[in-house]
N, C-alpha and C. Protein backbone atom coordinates (compact mmCIF):
# COMPACT_ATOMS: atom_id res chain seq x y z
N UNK A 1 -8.10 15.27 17.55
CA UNK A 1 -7.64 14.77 16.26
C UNK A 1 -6.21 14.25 16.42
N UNK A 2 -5.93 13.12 16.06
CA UNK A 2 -4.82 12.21 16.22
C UNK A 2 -3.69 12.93 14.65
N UNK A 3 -2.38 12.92 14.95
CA UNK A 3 -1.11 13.62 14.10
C UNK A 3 -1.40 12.48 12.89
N UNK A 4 -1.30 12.98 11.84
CA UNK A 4 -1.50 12.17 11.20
C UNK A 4 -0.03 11.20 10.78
N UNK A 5 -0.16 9.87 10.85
CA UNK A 5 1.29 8.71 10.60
C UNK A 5 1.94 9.12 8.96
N UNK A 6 3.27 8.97 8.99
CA UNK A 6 4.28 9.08 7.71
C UNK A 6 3.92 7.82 7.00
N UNK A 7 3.80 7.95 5.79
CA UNK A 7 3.26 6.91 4.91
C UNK A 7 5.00 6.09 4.77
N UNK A 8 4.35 4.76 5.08
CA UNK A 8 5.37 3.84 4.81
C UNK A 8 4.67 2.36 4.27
N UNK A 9 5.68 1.83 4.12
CA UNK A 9 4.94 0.00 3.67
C UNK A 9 4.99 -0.58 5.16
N UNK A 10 4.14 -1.52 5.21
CA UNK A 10 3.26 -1.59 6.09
C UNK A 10 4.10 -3.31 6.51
N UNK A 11 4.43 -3.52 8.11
CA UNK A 11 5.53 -4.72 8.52
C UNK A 11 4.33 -5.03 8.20
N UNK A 12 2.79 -4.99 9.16
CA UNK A 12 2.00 -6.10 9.66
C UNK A 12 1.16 -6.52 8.89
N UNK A 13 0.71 -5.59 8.10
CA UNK A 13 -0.76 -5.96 7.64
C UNK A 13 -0.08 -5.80 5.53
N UNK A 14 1.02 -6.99 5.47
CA UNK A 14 1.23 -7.23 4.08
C UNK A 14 1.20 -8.48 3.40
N UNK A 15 0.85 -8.70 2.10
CA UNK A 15 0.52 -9.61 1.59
C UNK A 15 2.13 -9.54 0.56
N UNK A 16 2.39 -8.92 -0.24
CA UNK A 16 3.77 -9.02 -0.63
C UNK A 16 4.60 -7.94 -0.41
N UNK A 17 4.44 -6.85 -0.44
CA UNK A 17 6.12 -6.17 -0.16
C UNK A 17 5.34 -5.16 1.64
N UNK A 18 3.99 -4.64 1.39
CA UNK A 18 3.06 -4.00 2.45
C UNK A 18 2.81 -2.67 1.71
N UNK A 19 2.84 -2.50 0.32
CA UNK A 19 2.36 -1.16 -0.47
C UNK A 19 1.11 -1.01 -0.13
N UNK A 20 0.09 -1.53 0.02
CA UNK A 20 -1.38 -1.34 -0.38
C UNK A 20 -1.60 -1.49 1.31
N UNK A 21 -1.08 -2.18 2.40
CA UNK A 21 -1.17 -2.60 3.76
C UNK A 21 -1.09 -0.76 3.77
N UNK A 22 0.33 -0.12 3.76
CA UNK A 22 0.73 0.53 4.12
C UNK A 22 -0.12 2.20 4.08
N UNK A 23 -0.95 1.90 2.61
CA UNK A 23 -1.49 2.93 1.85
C UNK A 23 -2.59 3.07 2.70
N UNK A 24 -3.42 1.68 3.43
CA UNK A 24 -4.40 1.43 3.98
C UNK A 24 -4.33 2.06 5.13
N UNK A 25 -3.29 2.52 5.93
CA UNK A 25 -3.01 2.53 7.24
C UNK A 25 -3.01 4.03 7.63
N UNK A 26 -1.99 4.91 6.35
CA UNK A 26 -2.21 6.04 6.08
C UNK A 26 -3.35 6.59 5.95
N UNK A 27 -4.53 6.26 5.13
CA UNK A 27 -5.53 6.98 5.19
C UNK A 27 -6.59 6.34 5.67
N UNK A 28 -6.49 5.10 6.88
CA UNK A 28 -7.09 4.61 7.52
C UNK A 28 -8.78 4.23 6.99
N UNK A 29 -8.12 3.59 5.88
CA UNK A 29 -9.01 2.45 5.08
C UNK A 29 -8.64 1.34 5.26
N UNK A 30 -9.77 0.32 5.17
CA UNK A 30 -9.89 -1.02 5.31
C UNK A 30 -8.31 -1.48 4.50
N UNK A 31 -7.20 -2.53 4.86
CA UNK A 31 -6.52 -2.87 3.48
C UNK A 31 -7.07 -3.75 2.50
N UNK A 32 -8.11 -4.56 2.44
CA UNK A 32 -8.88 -5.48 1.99
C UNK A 32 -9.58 -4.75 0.91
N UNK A 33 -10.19 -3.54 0.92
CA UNK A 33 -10.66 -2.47 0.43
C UNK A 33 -9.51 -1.79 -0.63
N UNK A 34 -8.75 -1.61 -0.16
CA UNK A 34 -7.47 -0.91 -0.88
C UNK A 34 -6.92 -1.88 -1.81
N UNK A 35 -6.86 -3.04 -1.18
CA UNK A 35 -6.19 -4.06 -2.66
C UNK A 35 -6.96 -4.17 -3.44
N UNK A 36 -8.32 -4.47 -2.85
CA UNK A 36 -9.46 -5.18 -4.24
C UNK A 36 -9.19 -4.04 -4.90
N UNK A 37 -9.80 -2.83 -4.78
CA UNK A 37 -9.93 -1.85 -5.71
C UNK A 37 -8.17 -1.61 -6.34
N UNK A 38 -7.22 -1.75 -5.94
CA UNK A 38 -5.78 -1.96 -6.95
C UNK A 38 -5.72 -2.72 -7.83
N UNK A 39 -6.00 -4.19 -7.43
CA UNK A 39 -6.49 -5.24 -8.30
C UNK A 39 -7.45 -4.61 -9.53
N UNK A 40 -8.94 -4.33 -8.79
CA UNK A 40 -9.64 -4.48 -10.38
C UNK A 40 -9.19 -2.81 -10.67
N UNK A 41 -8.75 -1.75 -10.19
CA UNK A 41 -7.97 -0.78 -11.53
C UNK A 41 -6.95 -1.37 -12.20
N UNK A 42 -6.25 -2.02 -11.85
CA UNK A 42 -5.32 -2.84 -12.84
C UNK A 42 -5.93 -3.53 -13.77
N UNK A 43 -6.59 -4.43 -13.15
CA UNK A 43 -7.10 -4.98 -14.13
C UNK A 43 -7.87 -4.21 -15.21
N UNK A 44 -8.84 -3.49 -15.42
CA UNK A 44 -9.19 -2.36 -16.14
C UNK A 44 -8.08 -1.94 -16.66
N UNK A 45 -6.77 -1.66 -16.62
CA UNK A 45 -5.85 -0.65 -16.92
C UNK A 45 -5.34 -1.99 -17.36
N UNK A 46 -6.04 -3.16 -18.10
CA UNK A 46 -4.71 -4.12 -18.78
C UNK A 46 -3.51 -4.72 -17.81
N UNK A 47 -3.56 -4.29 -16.28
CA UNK A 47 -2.32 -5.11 -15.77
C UNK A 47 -1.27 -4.66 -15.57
N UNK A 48 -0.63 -4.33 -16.65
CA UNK A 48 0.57 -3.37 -16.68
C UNK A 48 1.12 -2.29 -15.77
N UNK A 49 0.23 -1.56 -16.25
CA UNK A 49 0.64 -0.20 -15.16
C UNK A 49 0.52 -0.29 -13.81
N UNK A 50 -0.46 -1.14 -13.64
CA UNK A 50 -0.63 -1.40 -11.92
C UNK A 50 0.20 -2.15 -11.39
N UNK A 51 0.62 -3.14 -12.31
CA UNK A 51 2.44 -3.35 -11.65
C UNK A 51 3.37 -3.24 -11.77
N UNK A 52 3.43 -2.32 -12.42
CA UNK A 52 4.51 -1.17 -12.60
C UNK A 52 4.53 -0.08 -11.76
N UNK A 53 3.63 0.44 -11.43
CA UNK A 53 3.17 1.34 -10.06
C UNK A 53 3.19 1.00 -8.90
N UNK A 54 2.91 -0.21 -8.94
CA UNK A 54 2.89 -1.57 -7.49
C UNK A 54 4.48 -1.51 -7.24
N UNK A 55 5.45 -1.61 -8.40
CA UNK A 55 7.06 -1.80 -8.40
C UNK A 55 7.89 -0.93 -8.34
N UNK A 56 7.05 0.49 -8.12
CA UNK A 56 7.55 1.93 -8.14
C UNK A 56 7.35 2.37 -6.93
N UNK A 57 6.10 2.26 -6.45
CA UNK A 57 6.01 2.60 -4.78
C UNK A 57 6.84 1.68 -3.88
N UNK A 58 6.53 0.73 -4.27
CA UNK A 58 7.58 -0.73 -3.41
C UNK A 58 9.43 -0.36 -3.24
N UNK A 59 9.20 0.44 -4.22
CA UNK A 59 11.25 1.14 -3.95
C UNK A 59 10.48 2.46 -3.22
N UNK A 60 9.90 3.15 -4.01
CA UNK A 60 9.85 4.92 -3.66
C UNK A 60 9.44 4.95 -1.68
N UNK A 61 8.09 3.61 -1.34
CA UNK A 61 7.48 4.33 -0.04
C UNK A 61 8.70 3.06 0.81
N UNK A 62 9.54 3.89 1.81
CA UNK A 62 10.13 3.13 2.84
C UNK A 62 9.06 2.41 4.00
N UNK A 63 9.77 1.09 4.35
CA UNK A 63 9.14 0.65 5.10
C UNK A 63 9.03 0.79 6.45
N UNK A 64 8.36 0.80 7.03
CA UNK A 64 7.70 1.51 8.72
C UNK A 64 8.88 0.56 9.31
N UNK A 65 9.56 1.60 10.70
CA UNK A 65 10.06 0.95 11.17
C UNK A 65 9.57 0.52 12.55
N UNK A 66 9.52 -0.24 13.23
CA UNK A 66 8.83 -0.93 14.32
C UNK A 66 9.63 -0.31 15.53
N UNK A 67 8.88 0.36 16.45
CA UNK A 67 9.56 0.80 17.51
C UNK A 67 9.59 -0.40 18.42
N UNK A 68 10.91 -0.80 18.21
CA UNK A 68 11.04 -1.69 19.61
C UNK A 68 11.80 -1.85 21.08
């Protein structure tokens, strides 16, 4: 069993800040999978809150730093 990785936003696999890349990586789900389903709970949830939550993790989860 592999250590499990510190949740961060994600350099590689992001479409705007790497929240949902990042979320994907952590619990080693598809990210394609992880957005759609952010998308349509937002959408269900009116919009709002999901980017407001989208704009809350995007400060709260730091972004991965790249060992180079």
């Amino acid at each position: 069993m592999s250590p499990r990785t510190k949740l961060a936003r994600s350099t590689t696999d992001r479409v705007i800040a790497g929240v949902c890349g990042g979320l994907a990586e952590y619990f080693g789900w598809s990210a394609t999978r992880v957005r759609f389903g952010y998308v349509a709970l937002s959408i269900i949830s009116a919009a709002f809150p999901g980017i407001l939550v989208y704009l809350v993790l995007w400060f709260m989860i730091p972004e991965r730093r790249s060992a180079v």
